[in-house]
Each structure stands twice: as C-alpha cells, then as structure tokens.
N, C-alpha and C. Protein backbone atom coordinates (compact mmCIF):
# COMPACT_ATOMS: atom_id res chain seq x y z
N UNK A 1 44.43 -58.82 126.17
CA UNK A 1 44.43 -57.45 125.68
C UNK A 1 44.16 -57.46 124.18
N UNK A 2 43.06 -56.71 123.76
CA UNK A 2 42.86 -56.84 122.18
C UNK A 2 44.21 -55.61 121.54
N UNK A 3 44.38 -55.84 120.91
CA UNK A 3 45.65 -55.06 119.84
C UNK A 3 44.46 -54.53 118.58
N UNK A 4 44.75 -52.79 118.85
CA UNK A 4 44.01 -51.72 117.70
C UNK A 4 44.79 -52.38 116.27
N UNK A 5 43.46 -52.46 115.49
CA UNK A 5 44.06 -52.95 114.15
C UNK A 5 43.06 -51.73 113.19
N UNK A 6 43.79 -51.41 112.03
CA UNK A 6 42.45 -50.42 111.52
C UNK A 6 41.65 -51.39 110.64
N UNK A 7 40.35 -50.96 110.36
CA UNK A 7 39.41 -52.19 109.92
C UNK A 7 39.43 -52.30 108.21
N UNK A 8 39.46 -53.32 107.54
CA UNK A 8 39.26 -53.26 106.12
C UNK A 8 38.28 -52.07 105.58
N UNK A 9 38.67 -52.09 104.13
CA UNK A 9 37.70 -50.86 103.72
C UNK A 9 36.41 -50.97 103.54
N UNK A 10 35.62 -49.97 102.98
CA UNK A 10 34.17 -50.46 102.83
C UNK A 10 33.30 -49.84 101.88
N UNK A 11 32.31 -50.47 101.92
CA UNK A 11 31.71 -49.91 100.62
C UNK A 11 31.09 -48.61 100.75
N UNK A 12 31.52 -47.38 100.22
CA UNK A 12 30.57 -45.96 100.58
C UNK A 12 29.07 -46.35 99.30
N UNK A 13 28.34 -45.69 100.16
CA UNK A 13 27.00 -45.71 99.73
C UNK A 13 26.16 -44.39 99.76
N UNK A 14 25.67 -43.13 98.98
CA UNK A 14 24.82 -42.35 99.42
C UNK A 14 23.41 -42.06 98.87
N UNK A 15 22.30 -41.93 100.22
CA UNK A 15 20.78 -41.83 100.21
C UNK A 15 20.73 -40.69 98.95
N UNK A 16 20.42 -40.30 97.95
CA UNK A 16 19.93 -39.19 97.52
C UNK A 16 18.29 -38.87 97.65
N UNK A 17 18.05 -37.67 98.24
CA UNK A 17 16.30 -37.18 98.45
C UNK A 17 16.57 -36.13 97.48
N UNK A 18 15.26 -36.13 96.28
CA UNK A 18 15.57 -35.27 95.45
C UNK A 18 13.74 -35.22 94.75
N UNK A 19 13.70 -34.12 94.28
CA UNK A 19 12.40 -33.81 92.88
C UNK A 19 12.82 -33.77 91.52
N UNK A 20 13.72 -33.03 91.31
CA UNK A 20 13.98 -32.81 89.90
C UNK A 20 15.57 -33.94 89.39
N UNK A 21 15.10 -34.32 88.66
CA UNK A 21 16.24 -35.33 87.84
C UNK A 21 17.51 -35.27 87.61
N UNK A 22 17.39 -33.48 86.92
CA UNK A 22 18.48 -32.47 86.80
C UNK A 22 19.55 -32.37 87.85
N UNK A 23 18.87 -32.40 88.99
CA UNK A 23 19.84 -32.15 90.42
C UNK A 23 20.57 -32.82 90.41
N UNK A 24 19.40 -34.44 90.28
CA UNK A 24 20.07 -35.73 91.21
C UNK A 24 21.28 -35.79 89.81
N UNK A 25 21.23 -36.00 88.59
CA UNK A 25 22.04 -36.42 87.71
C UNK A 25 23.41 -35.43 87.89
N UNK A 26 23.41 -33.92 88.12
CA UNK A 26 24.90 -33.18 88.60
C UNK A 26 24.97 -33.74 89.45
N UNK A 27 24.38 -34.02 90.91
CA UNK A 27 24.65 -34.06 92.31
C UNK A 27 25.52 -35.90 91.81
N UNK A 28 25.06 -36.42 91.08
CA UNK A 28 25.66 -37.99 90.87
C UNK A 28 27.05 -37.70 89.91
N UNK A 29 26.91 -36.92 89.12
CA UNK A 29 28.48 -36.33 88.73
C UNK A 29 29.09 -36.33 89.49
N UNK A 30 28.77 -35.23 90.00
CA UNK A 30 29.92 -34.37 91.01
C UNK A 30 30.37 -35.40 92.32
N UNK A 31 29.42 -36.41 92.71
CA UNK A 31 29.90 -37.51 93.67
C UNK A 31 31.31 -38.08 92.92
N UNK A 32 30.42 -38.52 91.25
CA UNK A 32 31.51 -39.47 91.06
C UNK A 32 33.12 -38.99 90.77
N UNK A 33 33.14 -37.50 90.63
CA UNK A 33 34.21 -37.06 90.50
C UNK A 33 35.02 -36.82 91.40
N UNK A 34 34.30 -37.05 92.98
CA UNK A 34 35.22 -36.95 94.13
C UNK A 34 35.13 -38.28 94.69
N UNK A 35 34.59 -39.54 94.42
CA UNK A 35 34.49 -40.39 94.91
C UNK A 35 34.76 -41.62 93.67
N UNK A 36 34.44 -41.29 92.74
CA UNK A 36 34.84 -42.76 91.80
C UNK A 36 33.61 -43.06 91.26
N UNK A 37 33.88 -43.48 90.45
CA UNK A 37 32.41 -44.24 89.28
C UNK A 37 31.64 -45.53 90.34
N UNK A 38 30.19 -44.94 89.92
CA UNK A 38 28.97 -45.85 90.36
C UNK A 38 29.03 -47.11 90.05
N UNK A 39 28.68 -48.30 90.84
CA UNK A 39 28.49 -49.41 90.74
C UNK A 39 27.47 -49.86 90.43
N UNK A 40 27.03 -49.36 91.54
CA UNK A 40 25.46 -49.67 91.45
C UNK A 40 24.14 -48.75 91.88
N UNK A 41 23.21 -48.88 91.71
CA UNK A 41 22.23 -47.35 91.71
C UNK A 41 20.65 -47.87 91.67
N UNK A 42 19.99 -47.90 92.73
CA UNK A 42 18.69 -47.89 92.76
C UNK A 42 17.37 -47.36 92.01
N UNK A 43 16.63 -48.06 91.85
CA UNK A 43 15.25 -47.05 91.28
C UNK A 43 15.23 -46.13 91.75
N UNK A 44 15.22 -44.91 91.41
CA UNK A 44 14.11 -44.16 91.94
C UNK A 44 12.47 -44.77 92.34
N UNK A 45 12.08 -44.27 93.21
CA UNK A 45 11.06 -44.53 94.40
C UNK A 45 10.44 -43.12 95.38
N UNK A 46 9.52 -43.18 94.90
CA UNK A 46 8.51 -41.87 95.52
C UNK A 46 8.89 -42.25 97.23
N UNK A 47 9.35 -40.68 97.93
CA UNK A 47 10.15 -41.39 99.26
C UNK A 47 8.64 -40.22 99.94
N UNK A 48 8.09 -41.44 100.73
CA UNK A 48 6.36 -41.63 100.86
C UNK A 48 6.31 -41.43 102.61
N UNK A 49 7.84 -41.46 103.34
CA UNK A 49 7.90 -42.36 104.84
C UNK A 49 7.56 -40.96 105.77
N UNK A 50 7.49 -39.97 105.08
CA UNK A 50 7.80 -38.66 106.32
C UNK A 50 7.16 -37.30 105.40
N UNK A 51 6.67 -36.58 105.96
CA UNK A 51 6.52 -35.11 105.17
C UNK A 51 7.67 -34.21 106.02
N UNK A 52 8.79 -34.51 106.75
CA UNK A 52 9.80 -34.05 107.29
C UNK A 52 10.23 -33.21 106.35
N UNK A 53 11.19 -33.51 104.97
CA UNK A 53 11.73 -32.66 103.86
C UNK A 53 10.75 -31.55 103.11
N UNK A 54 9.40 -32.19 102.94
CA UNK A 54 8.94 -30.89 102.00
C UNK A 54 8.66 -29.66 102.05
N UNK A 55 8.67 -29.61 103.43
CA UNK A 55 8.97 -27.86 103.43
C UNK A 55 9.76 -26.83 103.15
N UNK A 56 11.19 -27.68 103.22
CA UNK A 56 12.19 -27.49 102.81
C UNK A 56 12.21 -27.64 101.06
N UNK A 57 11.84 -28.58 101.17
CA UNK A 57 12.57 -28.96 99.58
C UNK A 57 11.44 -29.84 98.45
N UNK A 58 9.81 -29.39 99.35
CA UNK A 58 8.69 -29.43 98.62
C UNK A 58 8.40 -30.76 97.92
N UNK A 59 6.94 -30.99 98.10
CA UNK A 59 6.82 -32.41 97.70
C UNK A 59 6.42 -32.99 96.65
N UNK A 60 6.35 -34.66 96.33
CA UNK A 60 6.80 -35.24 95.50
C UNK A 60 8.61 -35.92 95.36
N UNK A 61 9.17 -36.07 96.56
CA UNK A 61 10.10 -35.99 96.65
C UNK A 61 10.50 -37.81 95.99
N UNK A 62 11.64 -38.00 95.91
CA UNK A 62 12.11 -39.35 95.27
C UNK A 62 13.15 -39.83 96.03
N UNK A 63 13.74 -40.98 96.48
CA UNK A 63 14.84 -41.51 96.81
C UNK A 63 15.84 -41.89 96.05
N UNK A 64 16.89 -42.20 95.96
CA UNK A 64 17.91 -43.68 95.30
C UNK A 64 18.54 -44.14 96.08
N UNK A 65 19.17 -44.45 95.94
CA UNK A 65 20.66 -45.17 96.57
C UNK A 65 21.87 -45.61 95.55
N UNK A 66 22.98 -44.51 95.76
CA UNK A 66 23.93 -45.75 94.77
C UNK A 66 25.23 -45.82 95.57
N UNK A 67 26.28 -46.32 94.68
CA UNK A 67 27.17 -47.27 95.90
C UNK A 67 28.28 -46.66 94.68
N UNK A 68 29.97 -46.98 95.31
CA UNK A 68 30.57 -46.38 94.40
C UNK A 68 31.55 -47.83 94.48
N UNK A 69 32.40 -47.68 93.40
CA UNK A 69 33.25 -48.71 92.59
C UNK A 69 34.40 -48.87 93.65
N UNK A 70 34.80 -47.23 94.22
CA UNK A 70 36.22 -47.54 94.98
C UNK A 70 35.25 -47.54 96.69
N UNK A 71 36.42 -48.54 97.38
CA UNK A 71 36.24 -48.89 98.51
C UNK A 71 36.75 -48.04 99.35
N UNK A 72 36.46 -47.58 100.39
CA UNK A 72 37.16 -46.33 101.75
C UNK A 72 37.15 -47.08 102.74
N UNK A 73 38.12 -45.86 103.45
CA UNK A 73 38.09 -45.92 104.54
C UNK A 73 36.95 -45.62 105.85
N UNK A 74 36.52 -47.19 106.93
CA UNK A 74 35.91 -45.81 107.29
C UNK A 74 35.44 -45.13 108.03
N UNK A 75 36.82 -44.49 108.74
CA UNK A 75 37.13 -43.18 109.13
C UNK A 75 37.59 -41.87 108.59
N UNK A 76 36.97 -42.29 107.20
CA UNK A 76 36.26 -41.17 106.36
C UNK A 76 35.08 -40.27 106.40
N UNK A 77 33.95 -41.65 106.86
CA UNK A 77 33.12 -41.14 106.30
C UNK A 77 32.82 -39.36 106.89
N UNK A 78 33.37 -39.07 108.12
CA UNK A 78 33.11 -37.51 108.53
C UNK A 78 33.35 -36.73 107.73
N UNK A 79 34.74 -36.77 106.71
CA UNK A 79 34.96 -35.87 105.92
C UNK A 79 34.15 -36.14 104.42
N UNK A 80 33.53 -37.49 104.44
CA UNK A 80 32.85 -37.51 102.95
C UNK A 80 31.13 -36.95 103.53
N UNK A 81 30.85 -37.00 104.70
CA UNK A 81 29.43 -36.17 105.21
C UNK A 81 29.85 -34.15 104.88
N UNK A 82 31.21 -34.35 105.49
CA UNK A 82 31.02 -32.56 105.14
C UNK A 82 31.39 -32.12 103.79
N UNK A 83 31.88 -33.19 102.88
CA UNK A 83 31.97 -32.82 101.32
C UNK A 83 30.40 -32.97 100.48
N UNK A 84 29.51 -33.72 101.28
CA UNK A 84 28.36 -34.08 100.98
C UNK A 84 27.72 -32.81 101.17
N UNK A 85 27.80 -31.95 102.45
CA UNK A 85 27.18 -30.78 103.14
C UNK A 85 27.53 -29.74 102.12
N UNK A 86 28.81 -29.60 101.52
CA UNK A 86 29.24 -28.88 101.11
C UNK A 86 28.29 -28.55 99.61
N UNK A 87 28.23 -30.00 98.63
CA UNK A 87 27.29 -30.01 97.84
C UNK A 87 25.69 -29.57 97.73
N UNK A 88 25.33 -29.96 98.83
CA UNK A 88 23.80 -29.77 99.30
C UNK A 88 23.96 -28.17 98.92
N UNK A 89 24.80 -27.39 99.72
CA UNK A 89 24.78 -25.99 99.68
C UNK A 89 24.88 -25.37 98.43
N UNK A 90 25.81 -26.00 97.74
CA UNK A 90 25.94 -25.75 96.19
C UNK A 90 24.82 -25.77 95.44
N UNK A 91 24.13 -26.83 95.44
CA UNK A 91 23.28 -26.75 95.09
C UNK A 91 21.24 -26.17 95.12
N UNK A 92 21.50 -25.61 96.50
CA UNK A 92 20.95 -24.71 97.12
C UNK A 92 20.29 -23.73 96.46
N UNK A 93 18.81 -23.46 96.50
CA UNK A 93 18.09 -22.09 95.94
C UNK A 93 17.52 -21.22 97.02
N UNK A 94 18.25 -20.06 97.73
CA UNK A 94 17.39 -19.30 98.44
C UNK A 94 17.59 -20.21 99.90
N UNK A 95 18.39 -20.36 99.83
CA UNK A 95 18.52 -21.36 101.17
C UNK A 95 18.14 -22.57 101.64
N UNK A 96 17.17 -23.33 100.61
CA UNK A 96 16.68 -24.57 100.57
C UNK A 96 17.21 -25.73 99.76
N UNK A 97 17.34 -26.79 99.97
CA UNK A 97 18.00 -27.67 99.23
C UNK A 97 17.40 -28.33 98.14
N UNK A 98 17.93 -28.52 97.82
CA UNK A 98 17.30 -29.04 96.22
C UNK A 98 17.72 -30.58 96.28
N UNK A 99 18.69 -31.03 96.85
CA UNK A 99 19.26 -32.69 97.14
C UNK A 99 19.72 -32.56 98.27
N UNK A 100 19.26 -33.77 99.04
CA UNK A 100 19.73 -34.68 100.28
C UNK A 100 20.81 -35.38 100.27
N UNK A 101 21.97 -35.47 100.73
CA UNK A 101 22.97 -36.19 99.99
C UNK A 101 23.31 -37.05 101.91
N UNK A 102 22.81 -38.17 101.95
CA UNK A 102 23.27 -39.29 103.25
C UNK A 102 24.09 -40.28 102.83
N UNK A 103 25.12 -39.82 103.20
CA UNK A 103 26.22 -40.92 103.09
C UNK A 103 26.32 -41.60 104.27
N UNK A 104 26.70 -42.86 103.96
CA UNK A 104 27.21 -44.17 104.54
C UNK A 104 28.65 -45.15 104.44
N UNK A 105 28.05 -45.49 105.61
CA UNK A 105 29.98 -47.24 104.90
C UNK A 105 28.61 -48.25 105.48
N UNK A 106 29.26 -49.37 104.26
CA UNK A 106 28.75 -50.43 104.17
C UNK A 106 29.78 -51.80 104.65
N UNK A 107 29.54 -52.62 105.67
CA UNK A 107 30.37 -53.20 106.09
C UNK A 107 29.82 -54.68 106.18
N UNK A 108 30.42 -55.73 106.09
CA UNK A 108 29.58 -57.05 106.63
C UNK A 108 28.76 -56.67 107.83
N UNK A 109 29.05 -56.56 108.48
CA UNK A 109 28.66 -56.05 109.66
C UNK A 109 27.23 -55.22 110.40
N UNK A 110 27.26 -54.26 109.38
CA UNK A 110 26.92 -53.06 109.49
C UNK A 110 26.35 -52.01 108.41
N UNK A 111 25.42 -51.14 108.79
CA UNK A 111 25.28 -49.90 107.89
C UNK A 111 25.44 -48.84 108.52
N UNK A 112 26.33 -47.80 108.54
CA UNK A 112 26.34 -46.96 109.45
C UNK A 112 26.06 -45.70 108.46
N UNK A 113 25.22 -44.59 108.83
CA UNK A 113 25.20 -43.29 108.11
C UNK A 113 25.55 -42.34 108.69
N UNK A 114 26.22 -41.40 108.08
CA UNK A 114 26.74 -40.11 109.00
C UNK A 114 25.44 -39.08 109.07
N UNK A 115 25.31 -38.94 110.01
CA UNK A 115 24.32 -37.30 110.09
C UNK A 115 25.19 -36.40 111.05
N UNK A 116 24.58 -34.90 110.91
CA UNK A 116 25.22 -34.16 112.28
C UNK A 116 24.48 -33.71 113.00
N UNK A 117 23.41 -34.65 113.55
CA UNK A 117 23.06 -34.34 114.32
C UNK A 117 22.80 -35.52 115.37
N UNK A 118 23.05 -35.00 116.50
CA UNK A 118 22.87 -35.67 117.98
C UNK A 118 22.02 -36.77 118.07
N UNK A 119 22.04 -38.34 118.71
CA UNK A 119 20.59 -38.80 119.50
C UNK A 119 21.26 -40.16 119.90
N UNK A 120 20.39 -40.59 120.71
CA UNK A 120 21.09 -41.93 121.64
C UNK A 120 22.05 -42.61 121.26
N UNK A 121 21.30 -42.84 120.26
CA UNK A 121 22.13 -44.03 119.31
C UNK A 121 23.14 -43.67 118.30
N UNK A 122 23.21 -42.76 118.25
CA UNK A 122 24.56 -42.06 117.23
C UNK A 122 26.12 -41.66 118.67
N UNK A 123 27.18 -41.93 117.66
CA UNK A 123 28.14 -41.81 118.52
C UNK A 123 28.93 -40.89 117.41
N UNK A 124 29.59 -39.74 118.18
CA UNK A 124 29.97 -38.34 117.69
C UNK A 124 31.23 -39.23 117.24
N UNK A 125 32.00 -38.46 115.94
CA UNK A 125 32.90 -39.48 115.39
C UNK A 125 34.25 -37.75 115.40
N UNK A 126 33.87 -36.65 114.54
CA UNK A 126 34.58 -35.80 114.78
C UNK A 126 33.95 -34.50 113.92
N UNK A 127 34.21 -33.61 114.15
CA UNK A 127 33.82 -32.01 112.99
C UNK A 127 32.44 -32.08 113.16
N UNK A 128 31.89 -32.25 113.97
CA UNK A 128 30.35 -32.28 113.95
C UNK A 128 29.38 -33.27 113.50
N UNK A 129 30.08 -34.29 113.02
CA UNK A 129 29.94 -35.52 112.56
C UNK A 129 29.57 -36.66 113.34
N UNK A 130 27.79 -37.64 113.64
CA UNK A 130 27.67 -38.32 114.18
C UNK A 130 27.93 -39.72 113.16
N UNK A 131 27.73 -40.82 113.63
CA UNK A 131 27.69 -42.66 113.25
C UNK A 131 26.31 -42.67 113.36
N UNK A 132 25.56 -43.18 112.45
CA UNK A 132 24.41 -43.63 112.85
C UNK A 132 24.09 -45.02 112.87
N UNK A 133 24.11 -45.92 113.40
CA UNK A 133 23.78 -47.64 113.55
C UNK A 133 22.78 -47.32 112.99
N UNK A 134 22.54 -47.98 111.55
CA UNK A 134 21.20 -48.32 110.65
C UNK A 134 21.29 -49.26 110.52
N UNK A 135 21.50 -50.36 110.16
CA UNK A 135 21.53 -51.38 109.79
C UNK A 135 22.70 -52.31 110.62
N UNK A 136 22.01 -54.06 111.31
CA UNK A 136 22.99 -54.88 111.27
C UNK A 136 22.77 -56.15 110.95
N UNK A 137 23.72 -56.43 110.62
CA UNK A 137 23.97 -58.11 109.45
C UNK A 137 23.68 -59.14 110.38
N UNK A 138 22.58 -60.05 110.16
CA UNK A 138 22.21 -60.58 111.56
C UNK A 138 21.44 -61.76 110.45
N UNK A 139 21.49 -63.06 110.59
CA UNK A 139 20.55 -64.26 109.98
C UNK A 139 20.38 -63.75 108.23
N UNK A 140 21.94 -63.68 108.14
CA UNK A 140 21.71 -63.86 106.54
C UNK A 140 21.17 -62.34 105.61
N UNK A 141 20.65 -61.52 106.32
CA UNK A 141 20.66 -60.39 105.44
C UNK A 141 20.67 -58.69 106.98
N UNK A 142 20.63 -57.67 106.43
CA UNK A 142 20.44 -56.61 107.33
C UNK A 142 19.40 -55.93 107.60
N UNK A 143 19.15 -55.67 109.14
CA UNK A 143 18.42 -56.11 110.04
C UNK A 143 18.16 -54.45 110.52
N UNK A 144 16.91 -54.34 110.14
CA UNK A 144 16.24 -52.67 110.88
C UNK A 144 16.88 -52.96 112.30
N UNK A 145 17.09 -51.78 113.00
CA UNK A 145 16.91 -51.36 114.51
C UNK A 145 15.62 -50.24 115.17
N UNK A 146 15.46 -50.52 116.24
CA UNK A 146 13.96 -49.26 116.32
C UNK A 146 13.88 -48.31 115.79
N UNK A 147 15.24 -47.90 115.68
CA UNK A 147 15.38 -45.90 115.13
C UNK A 147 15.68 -45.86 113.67
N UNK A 148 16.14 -47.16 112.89
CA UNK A 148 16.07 -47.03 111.49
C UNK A 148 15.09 -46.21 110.82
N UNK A 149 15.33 -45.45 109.92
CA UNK A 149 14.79 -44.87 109.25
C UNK A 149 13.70 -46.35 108.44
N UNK A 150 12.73 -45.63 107.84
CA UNK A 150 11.74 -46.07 107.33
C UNK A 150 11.86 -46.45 106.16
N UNK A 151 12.47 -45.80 105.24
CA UNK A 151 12.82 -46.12 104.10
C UNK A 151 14.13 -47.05 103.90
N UNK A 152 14.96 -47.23 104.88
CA UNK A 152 15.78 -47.94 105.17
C UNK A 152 15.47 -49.35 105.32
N UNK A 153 14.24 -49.45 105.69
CA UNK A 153 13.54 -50.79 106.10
C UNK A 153 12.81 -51.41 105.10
N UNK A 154 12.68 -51.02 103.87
CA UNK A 154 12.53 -51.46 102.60
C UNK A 154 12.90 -53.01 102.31
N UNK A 155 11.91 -53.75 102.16
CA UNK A 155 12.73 -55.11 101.24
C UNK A 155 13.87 -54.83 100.57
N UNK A 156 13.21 -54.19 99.21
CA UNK A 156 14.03 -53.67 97.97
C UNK A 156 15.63 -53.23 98.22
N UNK A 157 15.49 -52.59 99.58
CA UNK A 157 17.00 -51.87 99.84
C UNK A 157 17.41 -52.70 100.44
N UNK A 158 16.55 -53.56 101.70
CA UNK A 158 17.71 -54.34 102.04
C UNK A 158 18.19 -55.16 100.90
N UNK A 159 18.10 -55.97 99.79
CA UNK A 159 18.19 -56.83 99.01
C UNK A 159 19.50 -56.18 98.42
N UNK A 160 19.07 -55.17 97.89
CA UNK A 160 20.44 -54.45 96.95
C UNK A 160 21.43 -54.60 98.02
N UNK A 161 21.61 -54.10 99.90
CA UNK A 161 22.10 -53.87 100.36
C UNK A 161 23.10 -55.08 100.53
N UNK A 162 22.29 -56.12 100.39
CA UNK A 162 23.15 -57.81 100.51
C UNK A 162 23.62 -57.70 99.63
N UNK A 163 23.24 -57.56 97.83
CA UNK A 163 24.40 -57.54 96.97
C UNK A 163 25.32 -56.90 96.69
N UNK A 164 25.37 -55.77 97.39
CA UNK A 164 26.58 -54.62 97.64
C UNK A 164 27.22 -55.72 98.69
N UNK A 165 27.30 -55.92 99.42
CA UNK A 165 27.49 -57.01 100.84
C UNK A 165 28.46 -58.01 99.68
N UNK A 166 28.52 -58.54 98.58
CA UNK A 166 28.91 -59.54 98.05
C UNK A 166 29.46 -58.87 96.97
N UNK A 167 29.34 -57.74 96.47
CA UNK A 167 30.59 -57.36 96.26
C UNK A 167 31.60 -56.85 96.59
N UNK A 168 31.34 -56.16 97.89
CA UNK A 168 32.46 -55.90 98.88
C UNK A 168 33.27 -56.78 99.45
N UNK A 169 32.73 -58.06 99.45
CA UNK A 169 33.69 -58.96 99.67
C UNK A 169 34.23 -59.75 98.22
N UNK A 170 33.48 -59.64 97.18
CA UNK A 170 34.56 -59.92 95.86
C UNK A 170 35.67 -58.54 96.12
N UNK A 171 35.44 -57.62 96.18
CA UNK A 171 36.64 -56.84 95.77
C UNK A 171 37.63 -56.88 97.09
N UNK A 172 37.21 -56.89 97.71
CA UNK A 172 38.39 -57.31 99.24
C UNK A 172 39.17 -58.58 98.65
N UNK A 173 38.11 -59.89 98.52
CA UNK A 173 39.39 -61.21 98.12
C UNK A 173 39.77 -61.46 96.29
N UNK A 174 38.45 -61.08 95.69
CA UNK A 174 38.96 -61.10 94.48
C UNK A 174 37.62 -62.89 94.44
N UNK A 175 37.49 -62.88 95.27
CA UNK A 175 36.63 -64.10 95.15
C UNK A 175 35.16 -64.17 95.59
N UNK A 176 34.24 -64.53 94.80
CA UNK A 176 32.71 -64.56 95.34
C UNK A 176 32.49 -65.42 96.53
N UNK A 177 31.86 -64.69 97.17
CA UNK A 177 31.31 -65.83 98.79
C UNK A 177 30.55 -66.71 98.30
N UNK A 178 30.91 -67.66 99.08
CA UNK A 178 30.24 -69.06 98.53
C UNK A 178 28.89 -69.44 98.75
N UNK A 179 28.01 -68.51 99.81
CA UNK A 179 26.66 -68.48 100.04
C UNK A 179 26.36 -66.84 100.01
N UNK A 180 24.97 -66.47 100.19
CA UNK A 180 24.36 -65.22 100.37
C UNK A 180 24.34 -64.19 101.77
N UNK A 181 24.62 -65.71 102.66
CA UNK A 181 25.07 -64.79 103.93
C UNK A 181 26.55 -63.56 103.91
C-alpha cells in the first residue's frame, strides 16, 4: 500500500506573451509582489509559433519566461492560474489582453502548466483549473510531449529549464547536484 505523502515544493515559473514592455515590466511587478522576487528571467524572443493570440492581442507579439526566488506548493498552482487570470483582466483594454500570464511548477520530474481549459492530456485539478503535462525529465534534460506547445520546445528554454532544475534542488538541500542530470 503506498502511504499519501504531500510532494516537496517547486519552482513556480510564468510564460509571459506580451507587445509592449510597459505591460510586461507592471505585469512582472505585480507577480513579484504576490509571489516573491525573480530569479531568473529569459530574453525576450519574438513568439513566431502560432498567429493564435494576435487577434486578440495583435501582432509582433514577444515571449519570456521567469521563475521566482520562493518555492510553492504545488497544489497551488490553481489558485496562482486564477490570480494570474485575475491580472490579465486588469490589465485589459476593451476586453482584450494586453499580457498572457501561463503559470507553471517546475519539478525534477516535470513541467506542468495550468490552463482552463479542457483536452486529453490535461487533468482538471479544481475552480476551473486544468494540469497541463509539458514537459518530462527524461535522459538528462526535459523532454517535449506531442501536445507541447511549440515554444516550449525551444533549445534555449529547455536549457534555462535544467538550470532552474539545479536550483531547485540547491534550495531544497542547500547543496549543488553533483552532475547536470
């Protein structure tokens, strides 16, 4: 019989889709004031994979990624997707968004992102809130699945994604892993 244990914490991580600088730099405030100071933070990168957003939120659009200092829980992440939702709206002109805000937990393991919306491979977690399996830790670094997003499948991101990977485990033991796996 396995015995429920709750799982160590993990690293939160969120996608920002954005045009104007202005946004992303409040929208990265206002994270860090409900979530904790940035660790670490990606180029910006012309996000090239889909014309899905620009109708909405018009093109030329940009990506990042940044990661935050404090570690969660995470069976959080539902309530850090609808504090995310909550922002998007805030920041909102006329009903269109001005920032994408995809949050994640980052796990040895795993990349999981919250969306709310439905599909095979997502498993409903609570409040309208799905899991999305993006990423798994498989031969040393993390590993697309068919339905990964595109931009997800990036060298560049996976790479950062391993060194987030190694500091999540410095701040769990207090000690660097002794290889890259």
């Amino acid at each position: 019989m396995s015995r429920p244990t709750e799982p160590p914490p993990a690293k939160l991580i969120v996608g920002l889709l954005f045009r104007e600088t202005g946004i992303r730099g409040k929208a990265l405030d206002i994270l860090q004031e409900r979530f904790g100071a940035l660790d670490m933070l990606t180029e910006p990168i012309p996000f090239v994979y889909t014309t899905y957003y620009e109708r909405e939120m018009g093109a030329g659009l940009v990506r990042q990624v940044a990661s935050f200092e404090n570690l969660v829980e995470p069976g959080a992440l539902p309530d850090i997707k609808l504090a995310t939702n909550e922002l998007e709206i805030g920041f909102s002109d006329q009903g269109k968004r001005r920032v994408n805000l995809d949050p994640g937990i980052l796990t040895e393991e795993r990349l999981i992102l919250a969306s709310g919306k439905n599909f095979t491979h997502r498993i409903y977690l609570r409040n309208g809130i799905y899991a999305d399996l993006t990423l798994i830790y498989q031969k040393g670094g993390y590993r697309a699945l068919p339905w990964t997003y595109a931009d997800y499948r990036e060298p560049m991101l996976l790479h950062f994604l391993k060194a987030l990977k190694r500091k999540l485990l410095f701040q769990r033991t207090g000690r660097l892993p002794r290889t890259l796996s």
